[in-house]
Protein backbone atom coordinates (compact mmCIF):
# COMPACT_ATOMS: atom_id res chain seq x y z
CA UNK A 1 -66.68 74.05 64.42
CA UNK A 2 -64.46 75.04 61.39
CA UNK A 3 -66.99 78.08 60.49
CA UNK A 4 -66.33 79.65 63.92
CA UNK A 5 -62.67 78.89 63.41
CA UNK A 6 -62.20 80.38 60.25
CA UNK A 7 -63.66 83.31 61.49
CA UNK A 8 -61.31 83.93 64.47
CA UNK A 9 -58.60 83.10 61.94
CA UNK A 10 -59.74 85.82 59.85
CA UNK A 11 -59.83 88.18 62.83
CA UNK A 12 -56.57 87.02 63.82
CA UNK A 13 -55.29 88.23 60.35
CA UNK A 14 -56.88 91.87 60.77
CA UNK A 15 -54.00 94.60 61.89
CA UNK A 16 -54.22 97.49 63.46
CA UNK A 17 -53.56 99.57 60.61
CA UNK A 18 -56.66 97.61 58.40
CA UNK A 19 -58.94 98.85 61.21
CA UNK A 20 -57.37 102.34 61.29
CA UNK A 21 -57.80 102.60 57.19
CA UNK A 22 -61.43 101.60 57.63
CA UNK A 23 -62.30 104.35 61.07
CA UNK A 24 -60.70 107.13 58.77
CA UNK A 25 -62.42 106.93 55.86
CA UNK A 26 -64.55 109.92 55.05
CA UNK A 27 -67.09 108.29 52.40
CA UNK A 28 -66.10 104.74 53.19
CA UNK A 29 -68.21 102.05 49.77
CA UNK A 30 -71.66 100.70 50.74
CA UNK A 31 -70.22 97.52 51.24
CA UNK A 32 -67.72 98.22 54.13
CA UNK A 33 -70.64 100.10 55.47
CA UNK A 34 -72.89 97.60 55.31
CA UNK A 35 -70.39 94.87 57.04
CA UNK A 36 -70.06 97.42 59.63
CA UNK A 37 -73.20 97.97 60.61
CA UNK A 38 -74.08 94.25 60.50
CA UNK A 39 -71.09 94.03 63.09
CA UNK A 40 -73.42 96.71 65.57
CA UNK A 41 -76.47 95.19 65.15
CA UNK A 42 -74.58 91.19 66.07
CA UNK A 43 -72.97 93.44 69.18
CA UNK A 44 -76.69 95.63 69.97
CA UNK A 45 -74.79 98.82 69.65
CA UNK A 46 -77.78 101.26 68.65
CA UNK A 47 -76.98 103.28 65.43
CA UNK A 48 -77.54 106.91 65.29
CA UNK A 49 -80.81 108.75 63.83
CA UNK A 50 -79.44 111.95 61.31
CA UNK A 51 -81.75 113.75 59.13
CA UNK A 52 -81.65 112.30 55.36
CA UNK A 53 -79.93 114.33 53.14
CA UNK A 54 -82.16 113.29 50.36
CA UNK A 55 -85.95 113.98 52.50
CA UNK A 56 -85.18 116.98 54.71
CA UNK A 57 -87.52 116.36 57.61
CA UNK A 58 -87.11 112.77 57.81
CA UNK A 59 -84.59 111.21 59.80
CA UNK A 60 -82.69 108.09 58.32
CA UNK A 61 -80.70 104.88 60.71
CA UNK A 62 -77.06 104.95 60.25
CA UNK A 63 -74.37 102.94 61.30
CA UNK A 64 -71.27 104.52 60.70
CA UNK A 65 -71.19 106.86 63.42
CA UNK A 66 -71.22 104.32 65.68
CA UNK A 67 -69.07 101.43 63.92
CA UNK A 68 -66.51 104.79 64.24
CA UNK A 69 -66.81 104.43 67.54
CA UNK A 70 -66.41 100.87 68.10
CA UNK A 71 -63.53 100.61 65.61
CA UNK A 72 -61.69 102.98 68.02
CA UNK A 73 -62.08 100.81 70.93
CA UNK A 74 -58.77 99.38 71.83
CA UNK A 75 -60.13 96.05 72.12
CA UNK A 76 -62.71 95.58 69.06
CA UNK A 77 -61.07 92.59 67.83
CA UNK A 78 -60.77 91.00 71.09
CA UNK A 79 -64.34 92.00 72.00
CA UNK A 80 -65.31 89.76 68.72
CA UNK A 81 -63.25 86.92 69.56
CA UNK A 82 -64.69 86.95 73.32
CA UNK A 83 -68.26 87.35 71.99
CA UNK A 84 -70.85 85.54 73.75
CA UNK A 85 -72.40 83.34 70.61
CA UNK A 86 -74.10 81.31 72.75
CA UNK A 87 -76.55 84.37 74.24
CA UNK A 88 -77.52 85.93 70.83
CA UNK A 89 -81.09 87.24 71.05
CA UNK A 90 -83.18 85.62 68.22
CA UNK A 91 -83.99 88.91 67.17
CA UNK A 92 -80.72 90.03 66.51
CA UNK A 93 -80.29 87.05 64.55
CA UNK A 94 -83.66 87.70 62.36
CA UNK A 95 -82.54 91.07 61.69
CA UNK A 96 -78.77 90.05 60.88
CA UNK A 97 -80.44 87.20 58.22
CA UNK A 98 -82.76 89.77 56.82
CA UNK A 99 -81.13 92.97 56.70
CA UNK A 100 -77.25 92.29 55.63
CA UNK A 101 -76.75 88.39 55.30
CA UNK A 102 -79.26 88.18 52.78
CA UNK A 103 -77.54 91.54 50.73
CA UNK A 104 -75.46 90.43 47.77
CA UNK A 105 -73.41 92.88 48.54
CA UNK A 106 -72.05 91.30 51.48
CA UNK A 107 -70.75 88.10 50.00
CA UNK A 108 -67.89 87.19 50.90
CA UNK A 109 -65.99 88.01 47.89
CA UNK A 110 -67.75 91.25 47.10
CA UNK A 111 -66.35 92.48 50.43
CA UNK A 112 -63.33 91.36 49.70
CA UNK A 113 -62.91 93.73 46.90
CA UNK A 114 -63.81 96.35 48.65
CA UNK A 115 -61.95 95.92 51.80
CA UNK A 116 -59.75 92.80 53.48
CA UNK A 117 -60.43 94.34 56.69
CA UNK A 118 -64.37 94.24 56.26
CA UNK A 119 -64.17 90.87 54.46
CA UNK A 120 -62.60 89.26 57.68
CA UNK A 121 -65.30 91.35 59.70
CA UNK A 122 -67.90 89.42 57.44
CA UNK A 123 -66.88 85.85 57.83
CA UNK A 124 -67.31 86.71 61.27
CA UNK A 125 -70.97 87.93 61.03
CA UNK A 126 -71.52 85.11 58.54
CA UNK A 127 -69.50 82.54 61.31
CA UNK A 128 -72.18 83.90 63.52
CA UNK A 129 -75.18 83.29 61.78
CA UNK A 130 -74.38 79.64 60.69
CA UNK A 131 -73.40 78.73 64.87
CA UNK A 132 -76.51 80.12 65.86
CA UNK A 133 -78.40 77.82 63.27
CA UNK A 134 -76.30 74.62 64.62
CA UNK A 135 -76.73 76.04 67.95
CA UNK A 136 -80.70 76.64 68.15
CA UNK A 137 -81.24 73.07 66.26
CA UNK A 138 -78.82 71.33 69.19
CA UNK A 139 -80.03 72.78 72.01
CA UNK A 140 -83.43 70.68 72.03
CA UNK A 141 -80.98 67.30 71.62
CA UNK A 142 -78.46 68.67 74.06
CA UNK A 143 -81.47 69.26 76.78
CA UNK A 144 -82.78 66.04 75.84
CA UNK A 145 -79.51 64.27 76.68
CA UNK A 146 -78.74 66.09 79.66
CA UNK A 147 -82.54 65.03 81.36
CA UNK A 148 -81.81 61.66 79.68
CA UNK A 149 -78.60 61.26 81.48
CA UNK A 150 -80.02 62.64 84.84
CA UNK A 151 -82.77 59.61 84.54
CA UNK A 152 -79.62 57.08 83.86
CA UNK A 153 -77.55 58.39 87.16
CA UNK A 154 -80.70 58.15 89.15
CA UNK A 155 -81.27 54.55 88.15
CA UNK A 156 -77.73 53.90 88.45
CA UNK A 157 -78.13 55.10 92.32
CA UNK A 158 -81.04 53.01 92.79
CA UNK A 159 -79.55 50.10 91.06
CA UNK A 160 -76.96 50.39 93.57
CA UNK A 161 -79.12 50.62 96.28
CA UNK A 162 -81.32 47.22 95.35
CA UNK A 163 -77.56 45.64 94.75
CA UNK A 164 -77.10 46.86 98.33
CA UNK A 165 -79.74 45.44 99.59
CA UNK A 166 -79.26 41.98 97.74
CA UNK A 167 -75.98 42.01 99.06
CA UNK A 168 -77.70 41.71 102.85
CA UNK A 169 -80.32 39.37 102.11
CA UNK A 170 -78.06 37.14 100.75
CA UNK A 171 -75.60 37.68 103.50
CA UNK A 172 -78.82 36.89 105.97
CA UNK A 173 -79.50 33.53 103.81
CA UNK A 174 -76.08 32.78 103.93
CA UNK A 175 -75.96 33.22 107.62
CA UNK A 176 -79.17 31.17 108.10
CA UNK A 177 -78.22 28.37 106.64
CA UNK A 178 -75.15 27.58 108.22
């Protein structure tokens, strides 16, 4: 699928140091934050609950703490290139499509600007959400073809059986008329 290939070629191009620049920034732009947290939500990793600065009292979801976190894992990339895309809940999905894929902010280019780390970070979400679409609409013809070829090998069998048992009968008739 050249989506999903495109995307582990843009993870491919990510170094070490582009994921270092991005873990130690202070006030890192919306947009890298955004990609970011779009990368938890596709991996489940729960974000962190801190009191708004803006409504004391009221505690706001946020990402960064936790993409931190990840981003210091020694094997983030390689945990995104091994990611099970197959197994993605539907509601991670739904939230992915509502919450950041659907943000103008997070096109492609946009992110680009801000960061060539979280752009490559983006196809990847993005990568994500268009296999899953190809994926979910497959899997009903995939099942289909699987049952459909189980039906085909079980026919086959008993078509070899009946040939089988042609085979004697006409070995019987043979024998009877001579």
């Amino acid at each position: 699928m050249p989506a999903l290939e495109a995307a582990i070629n843009a993870l491919d191009t990510l170094k070490p140091a582009d994921i270092t620049e991005i873990r130690t920034m202070q006030q890192p732009p919306s947009t890298v934050r955004k990609v970011l947290a779009s990368i938890c939500v596709l991996q489940n990793r729960p974000p962190e609950r801190k009191l708004d600065p803006n409504n004391p009292g009221k505690r706001i979801i946020d990402y960064w703490g936790t993409s931190k976190k990840a981003l210091g894992e020694m094997d983030f990339i390689n945990q995104l290139k091994t990611f099970d895309k197959d197994h993605i809940p539907p509601e991670i999905m739904k939230k992915l499509r509502e919450e950041f894929l659907s943000d103008a902010d997070l096109e492609p280019k946009r992110v680009m600007q801000a960061s060539v780390a979280a752009h490559g970070l983006i196809l990847f979400v993005r990568a994500m959400d268009v296999y899953d679409r190809i994926a979910r609409e497959v899997a009903p013809k995939k099942a289909k073809l699987e049952e459909v070829d189980k039906e085909v090998r079980e026919l086959e069998a008993t078509l070899a059986a009946k040939r089988a048992q042609l085979a004697q009968v006409e070995y019987v008739v043979i024998q009877l008329i001579k």
